[in-house]
N, C-alpha and C. Protein backbone atom coordinates (compact mmCIF):
# COMPACT_ATOMS: atom_id res chain seq x y z
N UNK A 1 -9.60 15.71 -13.05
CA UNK A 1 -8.74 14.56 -12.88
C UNK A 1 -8.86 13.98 -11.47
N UNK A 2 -8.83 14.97 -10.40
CA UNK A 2 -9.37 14.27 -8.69
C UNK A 2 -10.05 13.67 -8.85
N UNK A 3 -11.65 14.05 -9.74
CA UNK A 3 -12.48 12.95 -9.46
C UNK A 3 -12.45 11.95 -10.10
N UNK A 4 -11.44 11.40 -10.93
CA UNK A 4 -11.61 10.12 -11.88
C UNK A 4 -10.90 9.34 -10.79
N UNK A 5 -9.53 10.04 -10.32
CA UNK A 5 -9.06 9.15 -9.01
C UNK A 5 -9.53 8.69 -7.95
N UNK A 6 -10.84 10.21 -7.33
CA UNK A 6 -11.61 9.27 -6.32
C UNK A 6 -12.34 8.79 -6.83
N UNK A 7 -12.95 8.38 -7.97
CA UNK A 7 -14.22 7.49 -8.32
C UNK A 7 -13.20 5.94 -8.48
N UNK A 8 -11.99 5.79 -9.15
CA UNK A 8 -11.16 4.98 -9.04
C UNK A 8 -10.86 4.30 -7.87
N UNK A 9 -10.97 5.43 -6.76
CA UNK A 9 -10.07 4.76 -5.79
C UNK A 9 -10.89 3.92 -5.27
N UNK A 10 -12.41 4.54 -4.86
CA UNK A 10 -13.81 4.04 -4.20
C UNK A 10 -14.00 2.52 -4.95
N UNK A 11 -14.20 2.74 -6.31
CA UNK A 11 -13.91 1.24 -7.24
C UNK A 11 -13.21 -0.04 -6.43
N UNK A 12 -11.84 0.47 -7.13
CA UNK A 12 -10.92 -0.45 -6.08
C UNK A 12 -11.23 -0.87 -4.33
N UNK A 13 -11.38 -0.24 -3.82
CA UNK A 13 -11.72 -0.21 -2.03
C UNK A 13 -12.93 -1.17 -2.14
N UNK A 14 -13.67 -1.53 -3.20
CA UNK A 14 -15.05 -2.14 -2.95
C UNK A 14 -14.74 -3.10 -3.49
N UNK A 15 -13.49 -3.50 -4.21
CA UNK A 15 -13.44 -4.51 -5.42
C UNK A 15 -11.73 -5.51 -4.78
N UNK A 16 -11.53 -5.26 -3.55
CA UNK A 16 -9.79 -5.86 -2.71
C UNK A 16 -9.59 -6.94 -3.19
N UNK A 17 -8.13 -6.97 -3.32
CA UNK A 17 -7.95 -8.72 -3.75
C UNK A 17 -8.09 -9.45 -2.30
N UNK A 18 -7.71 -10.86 -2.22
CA UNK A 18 -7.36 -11.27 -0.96
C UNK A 18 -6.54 -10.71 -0.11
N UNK A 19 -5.66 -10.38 -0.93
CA UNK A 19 -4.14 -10.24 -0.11
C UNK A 19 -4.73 -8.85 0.42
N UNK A 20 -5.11 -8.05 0.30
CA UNK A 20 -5.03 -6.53 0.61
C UNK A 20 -6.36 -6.65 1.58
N UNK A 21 -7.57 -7.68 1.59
CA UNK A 21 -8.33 -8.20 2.42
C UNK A 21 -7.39 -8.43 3.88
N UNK A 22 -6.64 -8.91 3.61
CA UNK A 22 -5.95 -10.00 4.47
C UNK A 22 -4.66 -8.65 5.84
N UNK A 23 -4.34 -7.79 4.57
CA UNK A 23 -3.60 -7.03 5.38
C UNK A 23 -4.06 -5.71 5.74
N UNK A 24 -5.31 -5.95 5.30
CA UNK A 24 -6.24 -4.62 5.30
C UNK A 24 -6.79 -4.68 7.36
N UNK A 25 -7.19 -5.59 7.47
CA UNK A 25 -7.51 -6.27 8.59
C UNK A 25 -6.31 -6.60 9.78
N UNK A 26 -4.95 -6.24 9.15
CA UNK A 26 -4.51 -6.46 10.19
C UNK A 26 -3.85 -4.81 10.54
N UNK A 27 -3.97 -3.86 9.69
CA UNK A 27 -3.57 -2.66 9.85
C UNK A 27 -5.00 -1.73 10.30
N UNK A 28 -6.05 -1.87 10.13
CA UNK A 28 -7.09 -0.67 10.15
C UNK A 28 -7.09 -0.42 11.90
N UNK A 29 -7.79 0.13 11.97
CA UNK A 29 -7.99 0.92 13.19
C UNK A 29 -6.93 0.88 14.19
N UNK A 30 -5.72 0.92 13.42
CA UNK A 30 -4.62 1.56 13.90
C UNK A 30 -4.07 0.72 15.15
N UNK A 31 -4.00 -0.71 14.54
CA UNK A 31 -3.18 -2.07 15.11
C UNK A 31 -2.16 -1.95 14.85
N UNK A 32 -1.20 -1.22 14.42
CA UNK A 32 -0.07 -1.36 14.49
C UNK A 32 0.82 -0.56 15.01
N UNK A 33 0.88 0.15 15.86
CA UNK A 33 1.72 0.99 16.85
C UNK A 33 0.93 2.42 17.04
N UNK A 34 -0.54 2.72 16.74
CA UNK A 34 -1.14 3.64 16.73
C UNK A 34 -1.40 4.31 15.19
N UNK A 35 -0.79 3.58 14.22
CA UNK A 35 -0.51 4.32 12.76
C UNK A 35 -2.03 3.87 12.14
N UNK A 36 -2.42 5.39 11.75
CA UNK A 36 -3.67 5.00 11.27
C UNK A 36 -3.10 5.03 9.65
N UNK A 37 -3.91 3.61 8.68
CA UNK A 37 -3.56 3.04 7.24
C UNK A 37 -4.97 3.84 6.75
N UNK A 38 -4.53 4.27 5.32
CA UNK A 38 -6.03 4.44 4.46
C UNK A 38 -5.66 3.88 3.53
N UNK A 39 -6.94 2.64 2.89
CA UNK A 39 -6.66 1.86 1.60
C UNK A 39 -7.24 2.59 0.15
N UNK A 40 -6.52 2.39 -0.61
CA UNK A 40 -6.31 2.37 -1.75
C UNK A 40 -6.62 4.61 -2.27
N UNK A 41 -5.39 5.02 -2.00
CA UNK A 41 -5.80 6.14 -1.40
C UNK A 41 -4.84 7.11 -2.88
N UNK A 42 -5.16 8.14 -3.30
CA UNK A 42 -5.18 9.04 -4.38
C UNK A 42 -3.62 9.66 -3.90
N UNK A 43 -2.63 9.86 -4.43
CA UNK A 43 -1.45 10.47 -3.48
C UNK A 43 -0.51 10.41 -4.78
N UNK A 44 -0.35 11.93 -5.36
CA UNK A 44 0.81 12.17 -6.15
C UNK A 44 0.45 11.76 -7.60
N UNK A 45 -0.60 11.82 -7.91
CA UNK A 45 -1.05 11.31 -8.93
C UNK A 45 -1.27 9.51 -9.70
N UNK A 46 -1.50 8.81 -8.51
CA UNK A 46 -1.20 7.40 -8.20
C UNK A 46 -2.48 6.92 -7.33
N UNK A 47 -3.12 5.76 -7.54
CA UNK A 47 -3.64 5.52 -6.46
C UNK A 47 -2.78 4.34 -5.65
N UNK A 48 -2.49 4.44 -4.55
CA UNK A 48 -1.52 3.81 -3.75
C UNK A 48 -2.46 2.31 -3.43
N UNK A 49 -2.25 1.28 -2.54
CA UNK A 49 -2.99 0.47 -1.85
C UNK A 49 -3.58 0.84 -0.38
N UNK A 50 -2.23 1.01 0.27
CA UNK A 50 -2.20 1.30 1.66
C UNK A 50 -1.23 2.52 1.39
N UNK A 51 -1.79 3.65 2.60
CA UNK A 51 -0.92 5.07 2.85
C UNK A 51 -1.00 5.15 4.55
N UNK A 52 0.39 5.54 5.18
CA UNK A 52 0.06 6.06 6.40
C UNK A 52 0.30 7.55 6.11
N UNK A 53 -0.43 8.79 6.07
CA UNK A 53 0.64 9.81 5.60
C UNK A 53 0.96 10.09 6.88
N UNK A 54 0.84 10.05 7.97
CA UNK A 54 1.41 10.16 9.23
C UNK A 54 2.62 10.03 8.85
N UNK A 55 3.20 9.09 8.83
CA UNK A 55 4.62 8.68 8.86
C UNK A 55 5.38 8.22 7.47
N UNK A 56 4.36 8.38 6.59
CA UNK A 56 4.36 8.72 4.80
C UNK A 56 5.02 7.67 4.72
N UNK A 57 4.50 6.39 4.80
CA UNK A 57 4.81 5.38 4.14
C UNK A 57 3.37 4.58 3.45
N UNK A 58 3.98 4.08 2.70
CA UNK A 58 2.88 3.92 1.06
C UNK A 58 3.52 2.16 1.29
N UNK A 59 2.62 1.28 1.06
CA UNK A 59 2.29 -0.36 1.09
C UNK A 59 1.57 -0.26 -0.32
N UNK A 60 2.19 -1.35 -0.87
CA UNK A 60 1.93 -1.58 -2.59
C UNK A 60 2.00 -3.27 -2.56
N UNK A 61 1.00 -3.93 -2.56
CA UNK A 61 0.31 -5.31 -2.95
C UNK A 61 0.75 -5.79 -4.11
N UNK A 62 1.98 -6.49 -4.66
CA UNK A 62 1.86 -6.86 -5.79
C UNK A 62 1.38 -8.06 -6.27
N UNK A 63 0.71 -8.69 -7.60
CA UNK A 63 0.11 -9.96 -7.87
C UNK A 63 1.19 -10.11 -8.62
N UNK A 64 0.82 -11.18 -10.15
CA UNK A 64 1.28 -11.37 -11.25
C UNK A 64 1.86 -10.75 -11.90
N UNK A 65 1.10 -9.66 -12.16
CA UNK A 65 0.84 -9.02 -13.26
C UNK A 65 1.75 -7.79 -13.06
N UNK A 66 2.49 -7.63 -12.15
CA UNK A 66 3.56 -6.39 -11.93
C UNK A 66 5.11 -7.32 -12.17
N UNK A 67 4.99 -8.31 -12.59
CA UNK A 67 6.32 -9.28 -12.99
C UNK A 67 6.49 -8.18 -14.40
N UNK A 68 5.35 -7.54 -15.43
CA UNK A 68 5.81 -7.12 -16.54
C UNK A 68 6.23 -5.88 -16.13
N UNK A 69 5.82 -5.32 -14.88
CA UNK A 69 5.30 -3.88 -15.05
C UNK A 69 6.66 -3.20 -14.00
N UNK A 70 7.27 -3.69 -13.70
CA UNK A 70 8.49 -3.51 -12.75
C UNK A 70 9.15 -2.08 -13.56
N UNK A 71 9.11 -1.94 -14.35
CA UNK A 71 9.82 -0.50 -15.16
C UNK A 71 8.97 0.47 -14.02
N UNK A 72 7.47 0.05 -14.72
CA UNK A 72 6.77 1.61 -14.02
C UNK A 72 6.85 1.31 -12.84
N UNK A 73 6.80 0.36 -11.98
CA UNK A 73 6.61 0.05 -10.59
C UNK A 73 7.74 1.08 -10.14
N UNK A 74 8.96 0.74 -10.69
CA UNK A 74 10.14 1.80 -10.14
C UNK A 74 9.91 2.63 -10.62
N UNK A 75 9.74 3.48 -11.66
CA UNK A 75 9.49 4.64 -11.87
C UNK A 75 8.19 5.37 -10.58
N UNK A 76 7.51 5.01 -10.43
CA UNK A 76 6.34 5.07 -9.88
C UNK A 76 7.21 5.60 -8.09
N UNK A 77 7.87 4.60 -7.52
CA UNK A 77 8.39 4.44 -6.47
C UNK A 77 9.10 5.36 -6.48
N UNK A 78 10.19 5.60 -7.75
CA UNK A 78 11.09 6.94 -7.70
C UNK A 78 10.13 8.42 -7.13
N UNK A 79 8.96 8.62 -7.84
CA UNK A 79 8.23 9.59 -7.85
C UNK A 79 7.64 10.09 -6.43
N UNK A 80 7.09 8.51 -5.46
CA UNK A 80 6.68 8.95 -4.29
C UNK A 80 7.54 9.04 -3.47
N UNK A 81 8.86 8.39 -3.53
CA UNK A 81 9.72 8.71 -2.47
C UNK A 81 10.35 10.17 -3.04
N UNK A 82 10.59 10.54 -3.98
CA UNK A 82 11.09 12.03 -4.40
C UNK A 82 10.00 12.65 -3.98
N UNK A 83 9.07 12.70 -3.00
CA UNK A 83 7.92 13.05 -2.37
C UNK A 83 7.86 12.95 -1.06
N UNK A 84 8.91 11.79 -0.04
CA UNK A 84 8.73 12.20 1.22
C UNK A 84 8.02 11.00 1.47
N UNK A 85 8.08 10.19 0.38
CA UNK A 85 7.04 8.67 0.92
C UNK A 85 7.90 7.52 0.75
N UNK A 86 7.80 6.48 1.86
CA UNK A 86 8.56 5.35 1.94
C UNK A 86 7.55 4.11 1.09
N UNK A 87 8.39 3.19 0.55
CA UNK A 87 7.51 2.35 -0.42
C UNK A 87 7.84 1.05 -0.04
N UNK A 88 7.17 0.60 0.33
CA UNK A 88 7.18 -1.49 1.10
C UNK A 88 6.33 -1.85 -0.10
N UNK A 89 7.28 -2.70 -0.63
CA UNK A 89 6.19 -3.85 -1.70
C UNK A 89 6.29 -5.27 -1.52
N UNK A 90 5.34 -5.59 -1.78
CA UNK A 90 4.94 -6.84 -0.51
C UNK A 90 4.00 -8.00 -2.19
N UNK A 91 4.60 -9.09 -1.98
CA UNK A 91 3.92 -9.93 -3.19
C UNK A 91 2.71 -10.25 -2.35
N UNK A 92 1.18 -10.39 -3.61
CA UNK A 92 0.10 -11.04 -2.31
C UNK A 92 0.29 -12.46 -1.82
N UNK A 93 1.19 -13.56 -2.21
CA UNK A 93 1.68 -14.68 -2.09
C UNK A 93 2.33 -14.61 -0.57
N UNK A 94 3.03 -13.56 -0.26
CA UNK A 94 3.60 -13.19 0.54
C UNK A 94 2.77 -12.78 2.18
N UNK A 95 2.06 -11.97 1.36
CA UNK A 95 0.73 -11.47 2.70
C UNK A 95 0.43 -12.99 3.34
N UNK A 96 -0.16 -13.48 2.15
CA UNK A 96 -1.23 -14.77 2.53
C UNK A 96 -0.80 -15.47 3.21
N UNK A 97 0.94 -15.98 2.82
CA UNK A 97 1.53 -17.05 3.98
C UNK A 97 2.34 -16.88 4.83
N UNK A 98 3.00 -15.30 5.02
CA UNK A 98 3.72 -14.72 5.92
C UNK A 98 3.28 -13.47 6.53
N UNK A 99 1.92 -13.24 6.57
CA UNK A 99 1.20 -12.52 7.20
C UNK A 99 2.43 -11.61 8.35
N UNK A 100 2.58 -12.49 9.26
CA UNK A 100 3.02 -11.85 10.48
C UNK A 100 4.49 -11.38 10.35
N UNK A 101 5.53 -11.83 8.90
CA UNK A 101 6.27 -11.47 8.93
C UNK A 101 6.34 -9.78 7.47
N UNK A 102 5.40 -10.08 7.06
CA UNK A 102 5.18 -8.76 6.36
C UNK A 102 4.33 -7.77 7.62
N UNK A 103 3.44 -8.01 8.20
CA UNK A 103 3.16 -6.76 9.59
C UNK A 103 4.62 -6.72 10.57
N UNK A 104 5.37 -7.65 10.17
CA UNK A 104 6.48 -7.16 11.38
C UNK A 104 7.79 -5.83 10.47
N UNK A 105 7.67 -6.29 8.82
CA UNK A 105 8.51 -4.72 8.60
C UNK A 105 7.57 -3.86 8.46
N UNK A 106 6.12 -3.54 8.49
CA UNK A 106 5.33 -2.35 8.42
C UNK A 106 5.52 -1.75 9.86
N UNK A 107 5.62 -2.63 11.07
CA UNK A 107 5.87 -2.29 12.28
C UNK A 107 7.16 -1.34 12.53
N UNK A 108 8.12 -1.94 11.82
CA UNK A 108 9.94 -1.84 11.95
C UNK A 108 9.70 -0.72 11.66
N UNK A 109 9.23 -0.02 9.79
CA UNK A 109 9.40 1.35 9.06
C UNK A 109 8.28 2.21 10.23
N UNK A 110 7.14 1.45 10.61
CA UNK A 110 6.66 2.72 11.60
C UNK A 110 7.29 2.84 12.61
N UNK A 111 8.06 2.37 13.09
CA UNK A 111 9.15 2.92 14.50
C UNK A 111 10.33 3.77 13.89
N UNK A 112 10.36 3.92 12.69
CA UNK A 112 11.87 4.32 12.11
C UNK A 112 11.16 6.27 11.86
């Protein structure tokens, strides 16, 4: 089962939407208060988008298509925070035109 997730995850990482392009670039090499991000990363039986496990917070990109899926989305969220992981979900509509105000609560939860 690991390896269907990392062959999954590698998939995804080669295949980003915009939005996760967009905030992928403003988190990597550890631009944001020293917190190093890994994208689209295997954690709890999930592949996440963004993970710091440093400071175990989990970034989740949503499009369209999680307007149906909001049951599992929370279920999902119940599971990693009953795990010790904080969950920011961020619409990609959101990334694209408020960029600096979605990196300013990834900033906030990494000072917390």
């Amino acid at each position: 089962m690991k390896k269907r997730f990392t062959h999954t995850a590698r998939k995804l990482r080669n295949n980003p939407t915009k939005a996760e392009v967009v905030l992928w670039n403003a988190l990597k090499t550890k631009q944001i208060e020293g917190v190093k991000f890994r994208r689209q990363q295997p954690i709890e039986g999930f592949i996440v988008d963004l993970v710091s496990l440093e400071k175990r917070i989990v970034i989740e990109l949503d499009g369209g298509q999680h307007n149906e899926d909001g049951a599992r989305d929370a279920w999902r969220d119940k599971i990693l925070e009953a795990n010790g992981f904080r969950v920011l979900r961020f619409w990609n509509n959101e990334v694209l035109r408020n960029l600096d105000g979605v990196v300013e609560v990834i900033r906030t939860a990494c000072l917390e």
